[in-house]
PDB file of N, CA and C in Angstrom:
ATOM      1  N   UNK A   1      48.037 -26.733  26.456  1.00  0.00           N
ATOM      2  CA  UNK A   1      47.713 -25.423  25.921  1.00  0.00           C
ATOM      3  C   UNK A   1      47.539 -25.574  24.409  1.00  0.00           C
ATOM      4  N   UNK A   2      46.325 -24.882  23.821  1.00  0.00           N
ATOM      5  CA  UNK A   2      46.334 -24.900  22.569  1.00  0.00           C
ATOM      6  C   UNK A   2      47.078 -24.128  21.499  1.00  0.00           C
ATOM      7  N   UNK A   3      47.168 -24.465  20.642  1.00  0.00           N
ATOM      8  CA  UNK A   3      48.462 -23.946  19.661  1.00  0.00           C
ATOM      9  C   UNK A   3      47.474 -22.075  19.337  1.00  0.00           C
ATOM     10  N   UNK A   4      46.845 -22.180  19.717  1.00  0.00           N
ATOM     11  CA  UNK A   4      46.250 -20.671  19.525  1.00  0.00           C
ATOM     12  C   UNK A   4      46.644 -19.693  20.644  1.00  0.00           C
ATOM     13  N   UNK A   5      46.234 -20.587  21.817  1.00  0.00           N
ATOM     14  CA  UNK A   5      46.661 -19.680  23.114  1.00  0.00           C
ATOM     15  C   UNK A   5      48.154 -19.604  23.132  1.00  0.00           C
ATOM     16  N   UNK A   6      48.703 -20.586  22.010  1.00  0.00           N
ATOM     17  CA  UNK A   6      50.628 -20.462  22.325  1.00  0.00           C
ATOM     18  C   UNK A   6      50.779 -19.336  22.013  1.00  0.00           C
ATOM     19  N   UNK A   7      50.167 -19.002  20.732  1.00  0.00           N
ATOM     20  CA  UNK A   7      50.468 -17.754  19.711  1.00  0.00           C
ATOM     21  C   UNK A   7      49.932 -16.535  20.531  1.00  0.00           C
ATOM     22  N   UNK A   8      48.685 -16.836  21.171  1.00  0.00           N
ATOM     23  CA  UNK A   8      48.335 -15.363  22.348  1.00  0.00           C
ATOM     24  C   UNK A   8      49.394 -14.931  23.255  1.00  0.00           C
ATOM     25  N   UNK A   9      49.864 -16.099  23.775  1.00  0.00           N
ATOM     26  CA  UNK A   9      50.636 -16.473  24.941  1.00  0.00           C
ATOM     27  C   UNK A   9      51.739 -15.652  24.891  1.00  0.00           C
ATOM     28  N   UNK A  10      52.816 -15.817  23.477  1.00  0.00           N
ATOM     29  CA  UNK A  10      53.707 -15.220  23.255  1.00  0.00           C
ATOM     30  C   UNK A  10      53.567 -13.968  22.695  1.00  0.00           C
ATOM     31  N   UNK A  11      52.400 -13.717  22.168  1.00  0.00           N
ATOM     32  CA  UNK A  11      52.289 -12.102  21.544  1.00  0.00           C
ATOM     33  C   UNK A  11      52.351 -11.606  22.624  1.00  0.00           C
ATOM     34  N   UNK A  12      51.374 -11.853  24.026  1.00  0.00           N
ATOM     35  CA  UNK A  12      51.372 -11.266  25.330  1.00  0.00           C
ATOM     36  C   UNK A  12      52.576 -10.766  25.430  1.00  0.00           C
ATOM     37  N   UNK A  13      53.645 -11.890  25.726  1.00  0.00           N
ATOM     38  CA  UNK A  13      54.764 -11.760  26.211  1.00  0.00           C
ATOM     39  C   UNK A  13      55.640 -10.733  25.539  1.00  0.00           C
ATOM     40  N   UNK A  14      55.376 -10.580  24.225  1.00  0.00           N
ATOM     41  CA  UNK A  14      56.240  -9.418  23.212  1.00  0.00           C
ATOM     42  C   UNK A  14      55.569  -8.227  23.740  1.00  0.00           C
ATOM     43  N   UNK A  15      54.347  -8.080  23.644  1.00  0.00           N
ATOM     44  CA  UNK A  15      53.688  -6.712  24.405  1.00  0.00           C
ATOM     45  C   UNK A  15      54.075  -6.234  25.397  1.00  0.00           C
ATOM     46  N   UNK A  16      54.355  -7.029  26.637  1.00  0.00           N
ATOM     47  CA  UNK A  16      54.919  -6.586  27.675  1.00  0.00           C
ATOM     48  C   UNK A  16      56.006  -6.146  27.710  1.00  0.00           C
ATOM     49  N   UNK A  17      56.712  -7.129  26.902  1.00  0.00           N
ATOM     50  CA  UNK A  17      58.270  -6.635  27.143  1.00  0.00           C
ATOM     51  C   UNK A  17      58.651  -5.520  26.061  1.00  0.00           C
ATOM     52  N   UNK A  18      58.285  -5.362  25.057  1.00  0.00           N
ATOM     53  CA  UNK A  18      57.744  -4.108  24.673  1.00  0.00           C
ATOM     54  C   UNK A  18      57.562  -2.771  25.040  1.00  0.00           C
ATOM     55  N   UNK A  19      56.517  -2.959  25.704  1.00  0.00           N
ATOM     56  CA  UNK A  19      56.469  -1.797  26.774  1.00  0.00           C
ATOM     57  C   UNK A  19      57.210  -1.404  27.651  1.00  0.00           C
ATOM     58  N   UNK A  20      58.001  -2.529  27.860  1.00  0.00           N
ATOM     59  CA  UNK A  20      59.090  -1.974  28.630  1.00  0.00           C
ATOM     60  C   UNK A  20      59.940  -1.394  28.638  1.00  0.00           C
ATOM     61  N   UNK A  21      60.429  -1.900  26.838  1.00  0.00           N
ATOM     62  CA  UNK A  21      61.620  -1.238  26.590  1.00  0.00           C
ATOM     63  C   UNK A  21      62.677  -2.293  26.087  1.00  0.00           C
ATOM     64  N   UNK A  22      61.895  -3.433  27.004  1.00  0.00           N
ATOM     65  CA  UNK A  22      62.847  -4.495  26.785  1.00  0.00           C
ATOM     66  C   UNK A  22      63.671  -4.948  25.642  1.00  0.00           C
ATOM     67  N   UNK A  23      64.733  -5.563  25.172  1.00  0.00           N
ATOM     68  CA  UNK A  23      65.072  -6.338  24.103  1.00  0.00           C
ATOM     69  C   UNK A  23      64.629  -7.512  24.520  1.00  0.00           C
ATOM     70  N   UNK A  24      64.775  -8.713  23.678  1.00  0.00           N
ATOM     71  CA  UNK A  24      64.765 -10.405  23.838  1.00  0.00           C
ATOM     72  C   UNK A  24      66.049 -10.531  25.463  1.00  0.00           C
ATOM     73  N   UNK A  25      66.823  -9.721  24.501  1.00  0.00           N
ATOM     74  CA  UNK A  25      67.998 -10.663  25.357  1.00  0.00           C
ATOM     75  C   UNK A  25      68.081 -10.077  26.961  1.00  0.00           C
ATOM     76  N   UNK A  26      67.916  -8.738  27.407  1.00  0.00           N
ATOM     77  CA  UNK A  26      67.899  -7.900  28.351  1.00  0.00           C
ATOM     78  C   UNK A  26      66.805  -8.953  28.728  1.00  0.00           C
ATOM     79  N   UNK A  27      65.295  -9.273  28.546  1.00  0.00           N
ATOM     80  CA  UNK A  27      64.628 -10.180  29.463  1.00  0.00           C
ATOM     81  C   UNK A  27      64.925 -11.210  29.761  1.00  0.00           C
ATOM     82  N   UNK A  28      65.471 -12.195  28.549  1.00  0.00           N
ATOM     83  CA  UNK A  28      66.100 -13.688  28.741  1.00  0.00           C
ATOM     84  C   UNK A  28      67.312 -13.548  29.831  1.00  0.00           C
ATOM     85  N   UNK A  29      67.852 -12.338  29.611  1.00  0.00           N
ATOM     86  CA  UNK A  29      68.828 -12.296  30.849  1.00  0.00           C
ATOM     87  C   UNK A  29      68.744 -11.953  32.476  1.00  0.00           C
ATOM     88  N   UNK A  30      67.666 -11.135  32.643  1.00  0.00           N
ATOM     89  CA  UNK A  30      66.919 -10.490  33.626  1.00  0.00           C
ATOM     90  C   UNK A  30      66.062 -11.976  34.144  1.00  0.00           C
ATOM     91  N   UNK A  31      65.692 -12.724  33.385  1.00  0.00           N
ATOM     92  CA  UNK A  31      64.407 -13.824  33.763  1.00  0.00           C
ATOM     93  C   UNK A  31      65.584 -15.411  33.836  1.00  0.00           C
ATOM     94  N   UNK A  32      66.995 -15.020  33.564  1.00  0.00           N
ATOM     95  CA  UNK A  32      67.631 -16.479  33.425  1.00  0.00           C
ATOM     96  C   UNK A  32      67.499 -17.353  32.192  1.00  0.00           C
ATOM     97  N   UNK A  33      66.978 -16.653  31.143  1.00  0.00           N
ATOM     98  CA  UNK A  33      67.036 -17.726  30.489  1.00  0.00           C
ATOM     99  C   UNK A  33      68.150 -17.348  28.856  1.00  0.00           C
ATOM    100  N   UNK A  34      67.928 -17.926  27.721  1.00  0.00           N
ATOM    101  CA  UNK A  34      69.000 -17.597  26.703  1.00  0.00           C
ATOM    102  C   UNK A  34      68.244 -16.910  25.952  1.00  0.00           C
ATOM    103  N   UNK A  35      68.212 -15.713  25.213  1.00  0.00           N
ATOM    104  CA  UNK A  35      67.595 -14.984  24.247  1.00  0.00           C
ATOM    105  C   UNK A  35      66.633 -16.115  23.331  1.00  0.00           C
ATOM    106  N   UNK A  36      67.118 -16.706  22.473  1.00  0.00           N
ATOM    107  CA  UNK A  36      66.298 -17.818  21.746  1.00  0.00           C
ATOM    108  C   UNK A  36      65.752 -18.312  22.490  1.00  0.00           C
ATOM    109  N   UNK A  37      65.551 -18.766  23.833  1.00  0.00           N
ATOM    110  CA  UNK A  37      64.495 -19.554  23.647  1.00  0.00           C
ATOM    111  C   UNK A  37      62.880 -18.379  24.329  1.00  0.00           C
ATOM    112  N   UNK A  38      63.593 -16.711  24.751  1.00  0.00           N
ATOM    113  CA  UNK A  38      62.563 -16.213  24.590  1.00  0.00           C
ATOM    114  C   UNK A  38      61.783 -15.665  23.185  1.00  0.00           C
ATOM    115  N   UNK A  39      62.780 -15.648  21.822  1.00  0.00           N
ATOM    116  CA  UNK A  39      62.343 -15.747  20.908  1.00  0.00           C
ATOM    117  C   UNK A  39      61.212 -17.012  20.494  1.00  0.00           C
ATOM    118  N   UNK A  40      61.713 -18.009  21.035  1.00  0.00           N
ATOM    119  CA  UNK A  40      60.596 -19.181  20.799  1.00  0.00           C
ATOM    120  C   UNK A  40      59.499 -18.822  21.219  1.00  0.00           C
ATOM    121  N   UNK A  41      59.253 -18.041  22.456  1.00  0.00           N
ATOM    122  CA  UNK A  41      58.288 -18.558  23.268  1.00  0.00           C
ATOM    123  C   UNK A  41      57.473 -17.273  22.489  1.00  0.00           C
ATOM    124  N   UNK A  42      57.915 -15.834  21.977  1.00  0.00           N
ATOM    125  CA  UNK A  42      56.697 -14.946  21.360  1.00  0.00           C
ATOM    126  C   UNK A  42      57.106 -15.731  20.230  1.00  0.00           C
ATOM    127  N   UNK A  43      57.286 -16.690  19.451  1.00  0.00           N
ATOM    128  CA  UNK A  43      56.439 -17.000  18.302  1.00  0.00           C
ATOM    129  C   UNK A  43      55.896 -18.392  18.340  1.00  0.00           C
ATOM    130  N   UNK A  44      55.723 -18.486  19.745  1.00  0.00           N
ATOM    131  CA  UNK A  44      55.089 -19.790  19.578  1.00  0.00           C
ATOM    132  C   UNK A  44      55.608 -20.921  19.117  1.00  0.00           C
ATOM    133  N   UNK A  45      56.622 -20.935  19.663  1.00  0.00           N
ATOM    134  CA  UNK A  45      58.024 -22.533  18.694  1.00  0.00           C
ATOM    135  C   UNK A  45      57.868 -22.829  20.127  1.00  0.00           C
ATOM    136  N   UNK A  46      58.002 -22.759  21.262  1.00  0.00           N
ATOM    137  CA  UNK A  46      58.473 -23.715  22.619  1.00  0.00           C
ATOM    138  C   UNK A  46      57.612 -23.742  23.343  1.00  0.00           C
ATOM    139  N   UNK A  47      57.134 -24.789  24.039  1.00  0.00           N
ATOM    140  CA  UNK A  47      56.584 -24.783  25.072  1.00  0.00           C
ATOM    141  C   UNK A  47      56.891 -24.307  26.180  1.00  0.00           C
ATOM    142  N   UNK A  48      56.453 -23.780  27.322  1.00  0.00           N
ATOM    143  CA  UNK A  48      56.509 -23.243  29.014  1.00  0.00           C
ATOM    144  C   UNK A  48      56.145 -23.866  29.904  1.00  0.00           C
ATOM    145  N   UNK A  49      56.700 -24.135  31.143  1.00  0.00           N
ATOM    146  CA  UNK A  49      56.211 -24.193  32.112  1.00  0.00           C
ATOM    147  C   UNK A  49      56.168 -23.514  32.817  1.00  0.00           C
ATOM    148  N   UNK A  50      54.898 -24.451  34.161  1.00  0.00           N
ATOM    149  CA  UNK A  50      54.703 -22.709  34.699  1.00  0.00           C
ATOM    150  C   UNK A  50      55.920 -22.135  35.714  1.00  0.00           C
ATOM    151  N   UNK A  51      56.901 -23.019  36.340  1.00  0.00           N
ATOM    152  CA  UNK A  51      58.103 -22.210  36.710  1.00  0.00           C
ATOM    153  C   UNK A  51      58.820 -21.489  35.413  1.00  0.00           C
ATOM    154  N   UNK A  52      59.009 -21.864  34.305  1.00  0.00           N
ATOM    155  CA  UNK A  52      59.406 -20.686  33.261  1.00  0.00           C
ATOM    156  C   UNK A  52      58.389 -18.866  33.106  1.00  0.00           C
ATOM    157  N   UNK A  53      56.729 -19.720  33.433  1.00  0.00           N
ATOM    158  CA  UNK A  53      56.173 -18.770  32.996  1.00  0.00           C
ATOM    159  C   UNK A  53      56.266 -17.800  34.613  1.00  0.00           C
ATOM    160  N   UNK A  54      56.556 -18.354  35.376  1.00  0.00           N
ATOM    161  CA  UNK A  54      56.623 -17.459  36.723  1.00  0.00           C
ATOM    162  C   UNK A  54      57.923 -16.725  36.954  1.00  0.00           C
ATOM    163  N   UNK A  55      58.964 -17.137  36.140  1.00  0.00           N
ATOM    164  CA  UNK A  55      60.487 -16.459  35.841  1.00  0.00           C
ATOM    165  C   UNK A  55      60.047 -15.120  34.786  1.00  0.00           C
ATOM    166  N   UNK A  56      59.373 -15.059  34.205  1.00  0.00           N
ATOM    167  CA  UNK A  56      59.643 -14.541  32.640  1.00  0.00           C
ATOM    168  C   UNK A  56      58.189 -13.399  33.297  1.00  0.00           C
ATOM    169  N   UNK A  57      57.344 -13.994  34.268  1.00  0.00           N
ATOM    170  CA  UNK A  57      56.465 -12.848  34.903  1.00  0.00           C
ATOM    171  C   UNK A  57      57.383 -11.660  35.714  1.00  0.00           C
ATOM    172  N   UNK A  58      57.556 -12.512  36.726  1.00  0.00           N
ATOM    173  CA  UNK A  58      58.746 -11.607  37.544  1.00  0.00           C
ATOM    174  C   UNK A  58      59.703 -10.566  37.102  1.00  0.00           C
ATOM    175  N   UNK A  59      60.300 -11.237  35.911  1.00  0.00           N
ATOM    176  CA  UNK A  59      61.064 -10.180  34.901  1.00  0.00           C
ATOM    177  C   UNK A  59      60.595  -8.578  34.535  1.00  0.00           C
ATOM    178  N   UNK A  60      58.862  -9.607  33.887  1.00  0.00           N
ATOM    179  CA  UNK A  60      58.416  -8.369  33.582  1.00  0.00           C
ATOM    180  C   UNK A  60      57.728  -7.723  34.571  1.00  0.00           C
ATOM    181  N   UNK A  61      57.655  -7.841  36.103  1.00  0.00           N
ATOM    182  CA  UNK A  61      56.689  -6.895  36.605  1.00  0.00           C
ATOM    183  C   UNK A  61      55.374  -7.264  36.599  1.00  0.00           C
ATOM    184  N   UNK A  62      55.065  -8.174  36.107  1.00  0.00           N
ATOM    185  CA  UNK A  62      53.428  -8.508  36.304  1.00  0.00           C
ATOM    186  C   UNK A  62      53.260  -9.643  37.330  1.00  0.00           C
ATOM    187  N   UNK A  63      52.009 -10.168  37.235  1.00  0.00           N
ATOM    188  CA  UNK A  63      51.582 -11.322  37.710  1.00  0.00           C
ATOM    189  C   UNK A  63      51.409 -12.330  36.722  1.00  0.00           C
ATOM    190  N   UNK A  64      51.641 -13.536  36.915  1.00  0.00           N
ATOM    191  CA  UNK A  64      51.250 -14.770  36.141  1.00  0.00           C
ATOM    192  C   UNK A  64      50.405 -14.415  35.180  1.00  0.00           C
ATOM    193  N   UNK A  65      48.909 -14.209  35.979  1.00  0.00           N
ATOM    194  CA  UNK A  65      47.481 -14.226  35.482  1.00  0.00           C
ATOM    195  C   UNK A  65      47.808 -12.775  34.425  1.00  0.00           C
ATOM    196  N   UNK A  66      48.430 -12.098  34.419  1.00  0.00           N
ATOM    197  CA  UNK A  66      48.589 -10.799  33.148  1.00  0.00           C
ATOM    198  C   UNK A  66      49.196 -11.483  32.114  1.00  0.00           C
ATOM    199  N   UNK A  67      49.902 -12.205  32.239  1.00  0.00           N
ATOM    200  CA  UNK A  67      50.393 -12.930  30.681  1.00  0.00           C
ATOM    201  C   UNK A  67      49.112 -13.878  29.722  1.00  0.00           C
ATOM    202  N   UNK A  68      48.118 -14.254  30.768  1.00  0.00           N
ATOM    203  CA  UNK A  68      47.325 -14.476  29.998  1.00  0.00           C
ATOM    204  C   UNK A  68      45.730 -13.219  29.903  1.00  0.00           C
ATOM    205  N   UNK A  69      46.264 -12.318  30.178  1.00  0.00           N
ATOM    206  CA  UNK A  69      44.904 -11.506  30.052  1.00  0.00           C
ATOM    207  C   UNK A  69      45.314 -11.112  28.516  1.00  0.00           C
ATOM    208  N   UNK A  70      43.946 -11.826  27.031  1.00  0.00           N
ATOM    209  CA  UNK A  70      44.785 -11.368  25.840  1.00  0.00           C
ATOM    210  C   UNK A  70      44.045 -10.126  25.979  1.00  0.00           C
ATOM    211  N   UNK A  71      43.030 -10.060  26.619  1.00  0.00           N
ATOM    212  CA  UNK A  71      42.285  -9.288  26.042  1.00  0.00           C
ATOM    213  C   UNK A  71      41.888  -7.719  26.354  1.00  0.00           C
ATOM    214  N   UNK A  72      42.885  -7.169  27.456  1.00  0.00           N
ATOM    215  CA  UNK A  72      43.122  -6.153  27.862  1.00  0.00           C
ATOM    216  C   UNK A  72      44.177  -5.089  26.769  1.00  0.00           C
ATOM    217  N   UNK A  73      43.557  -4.580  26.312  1.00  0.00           N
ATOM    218  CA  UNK A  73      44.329  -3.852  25.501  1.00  0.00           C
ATOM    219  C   UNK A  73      44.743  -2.361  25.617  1.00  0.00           C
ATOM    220  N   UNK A  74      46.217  -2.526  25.503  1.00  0.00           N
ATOM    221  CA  UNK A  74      47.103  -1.125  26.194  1.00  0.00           C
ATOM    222  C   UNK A  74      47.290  -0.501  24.680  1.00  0.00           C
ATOM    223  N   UNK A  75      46.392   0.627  24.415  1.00  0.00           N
ATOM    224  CA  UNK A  75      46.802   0.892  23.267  1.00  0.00           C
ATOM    225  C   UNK A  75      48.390   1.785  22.991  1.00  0.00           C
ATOM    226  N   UNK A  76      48.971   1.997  24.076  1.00  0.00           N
ATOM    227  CA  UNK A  76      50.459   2.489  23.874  1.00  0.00           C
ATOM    228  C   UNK A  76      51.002   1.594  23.550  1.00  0.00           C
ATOM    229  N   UNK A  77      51.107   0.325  23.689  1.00  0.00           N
ATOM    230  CA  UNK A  77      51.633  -0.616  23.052  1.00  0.00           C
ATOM    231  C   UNK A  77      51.150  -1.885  21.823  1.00  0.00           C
ATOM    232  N   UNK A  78      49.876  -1.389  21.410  1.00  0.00           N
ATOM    233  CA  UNK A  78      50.098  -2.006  20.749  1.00  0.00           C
ATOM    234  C   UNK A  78      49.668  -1.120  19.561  1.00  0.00           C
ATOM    235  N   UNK A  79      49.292  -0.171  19.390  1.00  0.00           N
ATOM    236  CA  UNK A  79      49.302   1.633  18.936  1.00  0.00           C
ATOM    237  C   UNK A  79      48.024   1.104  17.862  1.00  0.00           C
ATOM    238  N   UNK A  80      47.132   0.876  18.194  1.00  0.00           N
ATOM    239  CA  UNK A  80      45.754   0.050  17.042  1.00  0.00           C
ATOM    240  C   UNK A  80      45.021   1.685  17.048  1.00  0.00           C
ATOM    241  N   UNK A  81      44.220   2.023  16.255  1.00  0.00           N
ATOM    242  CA  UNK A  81      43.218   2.475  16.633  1.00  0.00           C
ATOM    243  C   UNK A  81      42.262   2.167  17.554  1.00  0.00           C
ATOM    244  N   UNK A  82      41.507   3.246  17.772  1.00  0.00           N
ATOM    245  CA  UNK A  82      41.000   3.052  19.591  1.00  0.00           C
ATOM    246  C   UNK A  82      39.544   2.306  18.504  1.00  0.00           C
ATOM    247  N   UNK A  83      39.280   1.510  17.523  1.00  0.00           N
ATOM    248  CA  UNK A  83      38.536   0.955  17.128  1.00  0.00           C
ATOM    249  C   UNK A  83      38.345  -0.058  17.830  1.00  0.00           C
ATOM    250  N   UNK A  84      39.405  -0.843  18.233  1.00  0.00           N
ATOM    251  CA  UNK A  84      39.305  -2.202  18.414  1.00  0.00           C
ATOM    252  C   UNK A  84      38.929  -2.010  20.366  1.00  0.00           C
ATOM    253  N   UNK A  85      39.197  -1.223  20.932  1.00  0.00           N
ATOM    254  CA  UNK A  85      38.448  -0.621  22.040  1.00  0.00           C
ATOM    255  C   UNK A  85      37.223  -0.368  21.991  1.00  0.00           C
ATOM    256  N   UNK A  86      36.544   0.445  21.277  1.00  0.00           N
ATOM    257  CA  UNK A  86      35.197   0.660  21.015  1.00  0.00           C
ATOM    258  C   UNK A  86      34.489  -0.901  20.656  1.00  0.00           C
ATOM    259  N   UNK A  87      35.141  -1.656  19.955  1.00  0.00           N
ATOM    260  CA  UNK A  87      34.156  -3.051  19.139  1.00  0.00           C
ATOM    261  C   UNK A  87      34.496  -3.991  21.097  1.00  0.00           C
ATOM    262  N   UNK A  88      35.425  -3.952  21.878  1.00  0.00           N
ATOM    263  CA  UNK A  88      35.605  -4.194  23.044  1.00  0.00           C
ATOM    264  C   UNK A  88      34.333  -3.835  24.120  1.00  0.00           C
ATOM    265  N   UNK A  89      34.483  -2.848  23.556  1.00  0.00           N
ATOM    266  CA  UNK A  89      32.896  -1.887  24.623  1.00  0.00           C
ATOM    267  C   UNK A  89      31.825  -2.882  24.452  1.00  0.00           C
ATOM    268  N   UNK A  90      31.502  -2.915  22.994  1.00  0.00           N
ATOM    269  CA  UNK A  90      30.102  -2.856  22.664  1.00  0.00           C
ATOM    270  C   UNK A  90      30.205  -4.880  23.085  1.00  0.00           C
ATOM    271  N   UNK A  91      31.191  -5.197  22.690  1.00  0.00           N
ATOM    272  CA  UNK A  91      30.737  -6.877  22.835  1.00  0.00           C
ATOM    273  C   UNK A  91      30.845  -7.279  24.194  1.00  0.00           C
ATOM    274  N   UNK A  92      31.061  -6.558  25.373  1.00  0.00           N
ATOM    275  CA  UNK A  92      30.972  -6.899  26.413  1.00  0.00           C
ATOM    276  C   UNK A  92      29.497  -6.337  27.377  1.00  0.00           C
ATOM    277  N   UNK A  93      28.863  -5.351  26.233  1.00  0.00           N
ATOM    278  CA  UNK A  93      27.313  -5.010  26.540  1.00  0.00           C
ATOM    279  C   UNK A  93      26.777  -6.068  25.880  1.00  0.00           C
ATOM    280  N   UNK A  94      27.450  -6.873  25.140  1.00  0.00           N
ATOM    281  CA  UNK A  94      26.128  -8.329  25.071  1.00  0.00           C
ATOM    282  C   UNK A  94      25.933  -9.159  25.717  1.00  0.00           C
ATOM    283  N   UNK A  95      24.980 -10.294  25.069  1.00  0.00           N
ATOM    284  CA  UNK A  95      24.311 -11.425  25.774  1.00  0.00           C
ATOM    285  C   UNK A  95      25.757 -12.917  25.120  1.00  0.00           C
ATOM    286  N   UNK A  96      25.937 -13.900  26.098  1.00  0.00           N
ATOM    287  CA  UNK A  96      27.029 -14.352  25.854  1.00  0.00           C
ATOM    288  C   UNK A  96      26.908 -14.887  24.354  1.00  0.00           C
ATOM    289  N   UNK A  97      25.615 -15.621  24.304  1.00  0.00           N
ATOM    290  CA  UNK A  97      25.842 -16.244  22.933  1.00  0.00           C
ATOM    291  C   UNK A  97      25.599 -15.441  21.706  1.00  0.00           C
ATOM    292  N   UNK A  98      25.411 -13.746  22.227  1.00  0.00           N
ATOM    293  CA  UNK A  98      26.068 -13.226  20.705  1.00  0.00           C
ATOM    294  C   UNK A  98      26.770 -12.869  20.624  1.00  0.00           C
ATOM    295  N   UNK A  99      28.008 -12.932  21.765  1.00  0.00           N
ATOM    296  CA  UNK A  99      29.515 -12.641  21.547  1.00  0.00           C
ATOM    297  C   UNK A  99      29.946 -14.030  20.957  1.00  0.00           C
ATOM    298  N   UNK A 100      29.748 -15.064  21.319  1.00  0.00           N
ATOM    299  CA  UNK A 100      29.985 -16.378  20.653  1.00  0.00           C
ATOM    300  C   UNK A 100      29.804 -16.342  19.268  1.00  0.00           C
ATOM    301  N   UNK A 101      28.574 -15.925  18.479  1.00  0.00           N
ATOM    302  CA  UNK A 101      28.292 -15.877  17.209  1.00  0.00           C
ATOM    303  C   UNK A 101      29.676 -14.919  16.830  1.00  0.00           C
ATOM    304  N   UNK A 102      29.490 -13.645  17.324  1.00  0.00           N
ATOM    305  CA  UNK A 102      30.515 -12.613  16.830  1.00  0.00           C
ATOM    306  C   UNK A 102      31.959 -14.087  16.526  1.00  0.00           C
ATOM    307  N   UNK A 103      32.083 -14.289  17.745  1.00  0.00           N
ATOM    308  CA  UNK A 103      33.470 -14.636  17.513  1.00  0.00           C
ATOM    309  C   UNK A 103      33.459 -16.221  16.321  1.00  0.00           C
ATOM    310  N   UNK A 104      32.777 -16.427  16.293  1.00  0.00           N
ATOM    311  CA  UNK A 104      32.336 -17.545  15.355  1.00  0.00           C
ATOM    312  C   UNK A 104      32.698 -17.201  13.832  1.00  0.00           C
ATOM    313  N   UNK A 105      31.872 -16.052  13.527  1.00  0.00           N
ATOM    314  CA  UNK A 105      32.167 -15.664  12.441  1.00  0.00           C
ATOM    315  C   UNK A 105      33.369 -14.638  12.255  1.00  0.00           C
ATOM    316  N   UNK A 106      34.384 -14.107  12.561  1.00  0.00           N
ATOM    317  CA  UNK A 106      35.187 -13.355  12.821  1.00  0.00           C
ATOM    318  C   UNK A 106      36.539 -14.447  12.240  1.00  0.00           C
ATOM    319  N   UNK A 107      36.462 -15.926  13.270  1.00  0.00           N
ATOM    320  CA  UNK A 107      36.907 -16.507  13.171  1.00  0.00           C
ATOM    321  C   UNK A 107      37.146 -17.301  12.088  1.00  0.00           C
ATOM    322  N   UNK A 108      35.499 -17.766  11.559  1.00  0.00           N
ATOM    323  CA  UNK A 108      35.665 -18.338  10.079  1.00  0.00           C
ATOM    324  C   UNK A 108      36.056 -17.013   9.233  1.00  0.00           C
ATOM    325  N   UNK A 109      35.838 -15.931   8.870  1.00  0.00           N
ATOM    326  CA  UNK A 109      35.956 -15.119   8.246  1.00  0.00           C
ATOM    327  C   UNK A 109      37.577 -14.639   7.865  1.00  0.00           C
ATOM    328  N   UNK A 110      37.749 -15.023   8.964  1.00  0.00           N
ATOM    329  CA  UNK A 110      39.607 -14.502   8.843  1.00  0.00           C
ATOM    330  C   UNK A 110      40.685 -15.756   9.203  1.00  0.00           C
ATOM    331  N   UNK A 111      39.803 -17.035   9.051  1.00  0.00           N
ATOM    332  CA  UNK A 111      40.608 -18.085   9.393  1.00  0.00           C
ATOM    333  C   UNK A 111      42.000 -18.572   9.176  1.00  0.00           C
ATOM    334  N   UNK A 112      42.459 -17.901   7.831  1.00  0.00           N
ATOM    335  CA  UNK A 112      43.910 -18.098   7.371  1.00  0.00           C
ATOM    336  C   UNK A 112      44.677 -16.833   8.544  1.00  0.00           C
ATOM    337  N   UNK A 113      44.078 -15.672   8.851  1.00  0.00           N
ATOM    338  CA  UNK A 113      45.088 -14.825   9.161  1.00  0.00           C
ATOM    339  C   UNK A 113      44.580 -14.518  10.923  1.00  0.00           C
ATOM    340  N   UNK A 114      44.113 -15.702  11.572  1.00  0.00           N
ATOM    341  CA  UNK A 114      44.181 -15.940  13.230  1.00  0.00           C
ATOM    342  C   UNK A 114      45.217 -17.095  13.514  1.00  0.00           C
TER     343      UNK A 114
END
């Protein structure tokens, strides 16, 4: 896994549990594991496997495959303006390689802060 998807990986995981209500430790305890090392895992310090990542699903109520959906966005939890929904709309009415460009430059553009 790439050190980018770690950082998706675990924001996911704060979102969810988030929404739940959850604390760190109420999930690390609910999923078996020790508070720190679910702190590791939303900031991207530890690696997972996928029996960890199938403990820490279960916890939360989802499926596997929802911890990696980044790109579904619940705006109750993550409270953005419905902007970043609308720019969602419109780049999924394109053609692939000008969502590629989009994300190309988005990427160089904000490279220190992705």
């Amino acid at each position: 896994m790439s050190d980018r998807d770690q950082v998706l990986l675990g924001k996911r995981i704060r979102d969810l549990r988030k929404a739940r209500g959850y604390s760190q430790e109420y999930l690390a305890e609910i999923s078996g594991f020790h508070y720190t090392y679910i702190g590791g895992l939303e900031r991207a310090q530890k690696n997972v496997t996928l029996a960890n990542l199938i403990k820490i699903a279960n916890a939360l109520e989802v499926g596997v495959y929802d911890l990696f959906e980044y790109t579904k966005l619940d705006s109750s939890v993550d409270k953005k303006p419905s902007d970043i929904e609308k720019i969602m709309e419109a780049l999924i009415k394109l053609p692939s390689r000008d969502v590629k460009k989009i994300k190309d430059f988005v990427y160089n553009m904000f490279e220190d802060k992705i």
